[in-house]
C-alpha atoms as a PDB file:
ATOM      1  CA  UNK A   1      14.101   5.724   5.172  1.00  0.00           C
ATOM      2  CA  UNK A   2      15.080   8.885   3.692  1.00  0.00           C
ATOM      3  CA  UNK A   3      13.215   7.768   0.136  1.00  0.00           C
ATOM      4  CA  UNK A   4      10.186   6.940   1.982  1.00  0.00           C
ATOM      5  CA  UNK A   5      10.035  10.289   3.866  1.00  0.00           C
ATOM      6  CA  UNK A   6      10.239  12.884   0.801  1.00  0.00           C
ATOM      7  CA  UNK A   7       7.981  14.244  -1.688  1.00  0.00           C
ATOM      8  CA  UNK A   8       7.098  12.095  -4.556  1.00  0.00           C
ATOM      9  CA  UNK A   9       6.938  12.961  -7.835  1.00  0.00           C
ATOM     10  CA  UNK A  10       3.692  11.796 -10.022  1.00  0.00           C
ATOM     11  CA  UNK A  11       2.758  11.842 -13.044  1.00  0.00           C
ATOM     12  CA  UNK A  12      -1.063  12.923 -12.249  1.00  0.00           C
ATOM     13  CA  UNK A  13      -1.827  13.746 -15.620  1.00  0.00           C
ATOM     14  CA  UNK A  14       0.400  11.032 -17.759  1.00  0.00           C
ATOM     15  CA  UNK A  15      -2.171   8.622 -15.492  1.00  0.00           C
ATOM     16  CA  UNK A  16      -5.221   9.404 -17.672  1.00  0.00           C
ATOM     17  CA  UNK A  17      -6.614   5.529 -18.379  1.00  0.00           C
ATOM     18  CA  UNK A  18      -6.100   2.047 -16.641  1.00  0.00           C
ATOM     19  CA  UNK A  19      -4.118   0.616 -18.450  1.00  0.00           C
ATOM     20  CA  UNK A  20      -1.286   2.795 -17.998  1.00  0.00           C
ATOM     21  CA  UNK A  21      -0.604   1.902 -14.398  1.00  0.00           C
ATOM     22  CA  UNK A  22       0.368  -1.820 -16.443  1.00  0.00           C
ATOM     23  CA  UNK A  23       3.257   0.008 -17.651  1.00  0.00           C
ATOM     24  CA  UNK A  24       6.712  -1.703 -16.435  1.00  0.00           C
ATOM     25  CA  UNK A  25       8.791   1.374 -16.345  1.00  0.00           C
ATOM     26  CA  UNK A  26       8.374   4.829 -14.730  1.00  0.00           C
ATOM     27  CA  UNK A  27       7.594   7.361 -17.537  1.00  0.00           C
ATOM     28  CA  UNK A  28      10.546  10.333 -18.689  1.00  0.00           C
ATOM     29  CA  UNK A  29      10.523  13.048 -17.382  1.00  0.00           C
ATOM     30  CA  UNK A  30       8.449  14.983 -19.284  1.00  0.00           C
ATOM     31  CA  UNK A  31       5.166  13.440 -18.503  1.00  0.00           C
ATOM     32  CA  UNK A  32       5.473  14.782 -14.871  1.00  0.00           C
ATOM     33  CA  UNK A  33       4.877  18.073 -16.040  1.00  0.00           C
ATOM     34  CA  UNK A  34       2.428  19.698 -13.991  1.00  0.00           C
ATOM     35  CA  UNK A  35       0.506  22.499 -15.873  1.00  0.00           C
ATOM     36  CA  UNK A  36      -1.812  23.463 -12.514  1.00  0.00           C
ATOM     37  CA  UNK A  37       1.455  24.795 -11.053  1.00  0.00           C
ATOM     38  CA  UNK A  38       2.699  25.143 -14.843  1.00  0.00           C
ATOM     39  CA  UNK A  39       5.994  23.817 -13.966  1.00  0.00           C
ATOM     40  CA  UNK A  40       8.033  20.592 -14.766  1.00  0.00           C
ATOM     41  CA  UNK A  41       9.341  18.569 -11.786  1.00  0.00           C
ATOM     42  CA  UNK A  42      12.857  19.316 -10.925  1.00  0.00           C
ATOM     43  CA  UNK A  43      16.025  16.628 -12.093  1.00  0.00           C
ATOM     44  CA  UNK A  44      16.531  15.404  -8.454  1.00  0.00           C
ATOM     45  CA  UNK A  45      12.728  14.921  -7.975  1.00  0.00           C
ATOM     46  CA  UNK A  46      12.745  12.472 -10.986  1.00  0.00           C
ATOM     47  CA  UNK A  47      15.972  11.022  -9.918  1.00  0.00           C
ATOM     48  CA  UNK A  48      14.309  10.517  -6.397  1.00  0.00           C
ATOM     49  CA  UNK A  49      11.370   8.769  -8.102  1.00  0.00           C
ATOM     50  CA  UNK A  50      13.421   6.253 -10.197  1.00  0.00           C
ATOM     51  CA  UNK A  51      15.365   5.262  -7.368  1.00  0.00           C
ATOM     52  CA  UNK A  52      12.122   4.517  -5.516  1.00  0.00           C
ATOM     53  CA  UNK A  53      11.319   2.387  -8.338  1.00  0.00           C
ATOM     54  CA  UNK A  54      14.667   0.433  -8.252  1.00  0.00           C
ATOM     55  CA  UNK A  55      15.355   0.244  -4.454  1.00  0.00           C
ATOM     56  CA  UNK A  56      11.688  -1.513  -4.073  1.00  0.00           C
ATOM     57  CA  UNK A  57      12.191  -3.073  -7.307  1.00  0.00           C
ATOM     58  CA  UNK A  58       8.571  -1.920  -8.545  1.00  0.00           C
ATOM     59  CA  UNK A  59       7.171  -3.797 -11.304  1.00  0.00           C
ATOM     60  CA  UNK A  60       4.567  -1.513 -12.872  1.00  0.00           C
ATOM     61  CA  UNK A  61       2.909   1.999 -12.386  1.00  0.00           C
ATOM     62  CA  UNK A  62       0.100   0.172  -9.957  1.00  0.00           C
ATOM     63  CA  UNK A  63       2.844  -0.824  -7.565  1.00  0.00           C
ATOM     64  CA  UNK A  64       4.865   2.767  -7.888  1.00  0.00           C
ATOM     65  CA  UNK A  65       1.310   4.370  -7.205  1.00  0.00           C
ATOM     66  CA  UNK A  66       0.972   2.650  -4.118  1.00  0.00           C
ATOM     67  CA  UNK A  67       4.216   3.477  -2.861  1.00  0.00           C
END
Protein backbone atom coordinates (compact mmCIF):
# COMPACT_ATOMS: atom_id res chain seq x y z
CA UNK A 1 0.00 0.00 0.00
CA UNK A 2 2.74 2.18 0.93
CA UNK A 3 4.01 2.24 -3.04
CA UNK A 4 0.64 3.11 -4.11
CA UNK A 5 0.27 6.03 -1.63
CA UNK A 6 3.59 8.15 -2.46
CA UNK A 7 4.67 10.51 -4.99
CA UNK A 8 5.62 9.16 -8.29
CA UNK A 9 8.30 10.00 -10.19
CA UNK A 10 7.75 10.73 -14.17
CA UNK A 11 9.53 11.28 -16.73
CA UNK A 12 7.16 14.21 -18.22
CA UNK A 13 9.56 15.33 -20.59
CA UNK A 14 11.50 11.86 -21.65
CA UNK A 15 7.53 11.15 -22.78
CA UNK A 16 7.74 13.44 -25.85
CA UNK A 17 6.18 10.88 -28.76
CA UNK A 18 3.97 7.64 -28.69
CA UNK A 19 5.95 5.39 -29.18
CA UNK A 20 7.94 5.75 -26.19
CA UNK A 21 5.29 4.61 -23.76
CA UNK A 22 6.11 0.95 -25.97
CA UNK A 23 9.26 0.99 -24.17
CA UNK A 24 9.69 -2.29 -21.85
CA UNK A 25 11.83 -0.77 -19.22
CA UNK A 26 11.55 2.37 -17.05
CA UNK A 27 14.10 4.96 -18.37
CA UNK A 28 17.63 5.94 -16.03
CA UNK A 29 17.56 8.25 -14.10
CA UNK A 30 18.49 11.00 -15.90
CA UNK A 31 15.54 11.41 -18.11
CA UNK A 32 13.43 12.37 -15.00
CA UNK A 33 15.10 15.48 -14.83
CA UNK A 34 12.73 18.14 -14.40
CA UNK A 35 14.04 21.55 -15.74
CA UNK A 36 10.53 23.57 -14.64
CA UNK A 37 11.70 22.97 -11.06
CA UNK A 38 15.38 22.63 -12.60
CA UNK A 39 16.11 19.77 -10.45
CA UNK A 40 16.75 15.96 -10.96
CA UNK A 41 14.54 13.53 -8.98
CA UNK A 42 16.11 12.31 -5.87
CA UNK A 43 17.85 8.36 -5.68
CA UNK A 44 14.96 7.03 -3.47
CA UNK A 45 12.31 8.62 -5.79
CA UNK A 46 13.76 6.55 -8.73
CA UNK A 47 14.26 3.61 -6.54
CA UNK A 48 10.50 4.04 -5.51
CA UNK A 49 9.55 4.11 -9.21
CA UNK A 50 11.43 0.90 -10.27
CA UNK A 51 10.03 -0.98 -7.58
CA UNK A 52 6.57 0.08 -8.74
CA UNK A 53 7.53 -1.29 -11.96
CA UNK A 54 8.67 -4.71 -10.54
CA UNK A 55 6.12 -5.26 -7.69
CA UNK A 56 3.18 -4.83 -10.50
CA UNK A 57 5.38 -6.40 -12.92
CA UNK A 58 4.69 -3.50 -15.59
CA UNK A 59 5.35 -4.35 -19.04
CA UNK A 60 5.86 -1.03 -20.82
CA UNK A 61 5.76 2.83 -20.15
CA UNK A 62 1.73 2.74 -21.10
CA UNK A 63 1.12 0.44 -18.18
CA UNK A 64 3.71 2.43 -15.65
CA UNK A 65 1.76 5.66 -16.84
CA UNK A 66 -1.35 4.35 -15.73
CA UNK A 67 -0.21 3.34 -12.49
Amino acid sequence: MDLLTTKLAYPYEYMDCPEKFLEKQLPPIVKFYISLNNEPVSKEEYKTAQEIWDKFQIRNLEEFTSV
